[in-house]
C-alpha atoms as a PDB file:
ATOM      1  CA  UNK A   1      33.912  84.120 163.361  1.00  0.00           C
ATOM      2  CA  UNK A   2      35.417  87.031 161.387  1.00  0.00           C
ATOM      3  CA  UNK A   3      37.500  84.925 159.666  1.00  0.00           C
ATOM      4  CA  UNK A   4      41.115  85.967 161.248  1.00  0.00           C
ATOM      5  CA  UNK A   5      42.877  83.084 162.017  1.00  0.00           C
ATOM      6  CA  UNK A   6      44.029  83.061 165.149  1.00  0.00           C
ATOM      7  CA  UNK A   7      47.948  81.680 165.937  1.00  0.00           C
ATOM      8  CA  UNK A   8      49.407  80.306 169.182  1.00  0.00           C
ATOM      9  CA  UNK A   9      52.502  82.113 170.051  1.00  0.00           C
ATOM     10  CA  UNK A  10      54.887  79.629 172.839  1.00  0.00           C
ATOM     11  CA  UNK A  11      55.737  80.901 175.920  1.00  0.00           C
ATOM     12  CA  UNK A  12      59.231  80.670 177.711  1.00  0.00           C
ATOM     13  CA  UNK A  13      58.941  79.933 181.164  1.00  0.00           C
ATOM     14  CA  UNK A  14      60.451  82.442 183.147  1.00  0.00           C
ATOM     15  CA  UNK A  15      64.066  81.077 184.179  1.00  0.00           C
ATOM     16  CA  UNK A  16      64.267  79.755 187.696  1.00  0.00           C
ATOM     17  CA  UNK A  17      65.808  81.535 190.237  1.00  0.00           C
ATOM     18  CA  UNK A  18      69.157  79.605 191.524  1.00  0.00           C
ATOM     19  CA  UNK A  19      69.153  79.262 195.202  1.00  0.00           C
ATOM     20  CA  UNK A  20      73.544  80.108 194.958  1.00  0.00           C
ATOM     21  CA  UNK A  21      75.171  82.354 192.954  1.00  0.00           C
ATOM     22  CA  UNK A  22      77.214  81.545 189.892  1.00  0.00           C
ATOM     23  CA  UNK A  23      80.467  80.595 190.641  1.00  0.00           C
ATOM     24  CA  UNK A  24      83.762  81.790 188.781  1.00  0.00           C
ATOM     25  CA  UNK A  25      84.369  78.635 187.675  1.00  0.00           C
ATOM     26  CA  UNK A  26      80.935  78.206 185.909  1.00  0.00           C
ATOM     27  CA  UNK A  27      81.483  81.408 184.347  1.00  0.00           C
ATOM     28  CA  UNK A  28      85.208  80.347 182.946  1.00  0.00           C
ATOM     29  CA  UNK A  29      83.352  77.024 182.415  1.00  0.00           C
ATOM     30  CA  UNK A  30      80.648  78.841 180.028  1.00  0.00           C
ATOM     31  CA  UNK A  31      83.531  81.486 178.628  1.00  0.00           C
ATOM     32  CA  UNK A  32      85.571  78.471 177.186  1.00  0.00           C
ATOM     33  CA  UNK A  33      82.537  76.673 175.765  1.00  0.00           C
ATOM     34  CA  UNK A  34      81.482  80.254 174.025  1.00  0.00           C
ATOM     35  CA  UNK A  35      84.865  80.464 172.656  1.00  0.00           C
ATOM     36  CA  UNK A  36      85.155  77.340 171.053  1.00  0.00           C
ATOM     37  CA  UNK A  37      81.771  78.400 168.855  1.00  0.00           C
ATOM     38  CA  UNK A  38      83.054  81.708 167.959  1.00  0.00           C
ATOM     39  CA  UNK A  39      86.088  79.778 166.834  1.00  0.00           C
ATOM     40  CA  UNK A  40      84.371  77.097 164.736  1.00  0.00           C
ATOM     41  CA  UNK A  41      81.578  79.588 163.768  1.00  0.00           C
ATOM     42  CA  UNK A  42      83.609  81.920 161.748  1.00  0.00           C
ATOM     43  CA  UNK A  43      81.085  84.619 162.371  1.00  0.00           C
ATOM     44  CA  UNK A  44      80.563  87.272 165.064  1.00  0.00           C
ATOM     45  CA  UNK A  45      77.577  86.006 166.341  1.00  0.00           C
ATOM     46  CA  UNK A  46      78.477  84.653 169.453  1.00  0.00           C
ATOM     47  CA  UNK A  47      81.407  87.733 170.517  1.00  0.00           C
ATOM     48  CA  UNK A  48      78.645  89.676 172.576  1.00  0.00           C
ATOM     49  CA  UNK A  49      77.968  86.635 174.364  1.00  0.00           C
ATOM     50  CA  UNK A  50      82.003  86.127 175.237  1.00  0.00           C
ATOM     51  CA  UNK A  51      82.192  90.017 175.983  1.00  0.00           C
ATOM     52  CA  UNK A  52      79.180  89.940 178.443  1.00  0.00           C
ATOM     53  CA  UNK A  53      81.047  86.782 179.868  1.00  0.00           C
ATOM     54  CA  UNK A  54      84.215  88.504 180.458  1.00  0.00           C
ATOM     55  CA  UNK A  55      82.948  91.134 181.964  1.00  0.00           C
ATOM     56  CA  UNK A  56      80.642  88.759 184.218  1.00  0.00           C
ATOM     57  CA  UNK A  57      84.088  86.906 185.508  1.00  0.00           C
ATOM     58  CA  UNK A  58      85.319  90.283 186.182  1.00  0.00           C
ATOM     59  CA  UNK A  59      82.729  91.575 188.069  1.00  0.00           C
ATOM     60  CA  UNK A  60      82.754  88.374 190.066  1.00  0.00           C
ATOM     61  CA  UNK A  61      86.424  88.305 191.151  1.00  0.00           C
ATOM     62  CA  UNK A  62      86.082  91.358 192.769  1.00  0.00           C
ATOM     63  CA  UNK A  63      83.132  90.335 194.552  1.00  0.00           C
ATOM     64  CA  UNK A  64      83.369  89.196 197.794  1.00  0.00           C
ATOM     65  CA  UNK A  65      85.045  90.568 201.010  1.00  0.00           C
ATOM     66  CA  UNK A  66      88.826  91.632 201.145  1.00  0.00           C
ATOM     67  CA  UNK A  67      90.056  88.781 202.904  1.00  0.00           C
ATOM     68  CA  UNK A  68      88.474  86.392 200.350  1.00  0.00           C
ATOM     69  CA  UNK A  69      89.919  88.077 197.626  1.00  0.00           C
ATOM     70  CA  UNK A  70      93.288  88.458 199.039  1.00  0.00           C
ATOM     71  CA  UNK A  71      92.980  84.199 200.053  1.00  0.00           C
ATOM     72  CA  UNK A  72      92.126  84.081 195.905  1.00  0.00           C
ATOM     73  CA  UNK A  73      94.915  85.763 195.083  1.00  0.00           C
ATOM     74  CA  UNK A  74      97.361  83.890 196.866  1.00  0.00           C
ATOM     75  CA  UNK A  75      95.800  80.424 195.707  1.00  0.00           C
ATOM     76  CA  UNK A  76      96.355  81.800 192.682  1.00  0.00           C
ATOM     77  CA  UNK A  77      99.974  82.819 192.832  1.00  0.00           C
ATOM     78  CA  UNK A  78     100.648  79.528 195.148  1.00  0.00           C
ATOM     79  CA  UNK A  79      99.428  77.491 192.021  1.00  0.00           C
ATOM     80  CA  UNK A  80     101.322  79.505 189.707  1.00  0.00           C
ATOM     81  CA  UNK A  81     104.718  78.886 191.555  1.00  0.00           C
ATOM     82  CA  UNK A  82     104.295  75.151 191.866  1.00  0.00           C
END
């Protein structure tokens, strides 16, 4: 031996691939839970996180094909009128 010690690092698995996209509500789901720990945190830590988030939701509500978003939108608007 040459007298190095030698140290195991841990490996991450790689994540798993999901077999279905997120879904808008997991991502509102997640945004909600993200802003309750920048609220009790205090710090700043966790604001890239919410921004990435944000723009993740936004992203994802304009995915999809015209009709679908035009059937969100009125969902939308029909639950807003109730």
């Amino acid at each position: 031996m040459t007298g190095r010690s030698t140290s195991v690092v841990p490996v991450r698995p790689a994540a798993l691939p999901r077999p279905e996209p997120v879904t808008v509500a997991e991502i509102e789901e997640a945004i909600v839970v993200v802003a309750l720990a920048v609220s009790r945190d205090g710090t700043d830590a966790y604001l890239p996180i919410l921004d990435r988030l944000e723009a993740e939701l936004a992203q994802a509500k304009r995915a999809g094909s015209p009709r679908e978003r035009a059937e969100r939108l009125l969902r939308a608007l029909t639950v807003e009128v109730r």
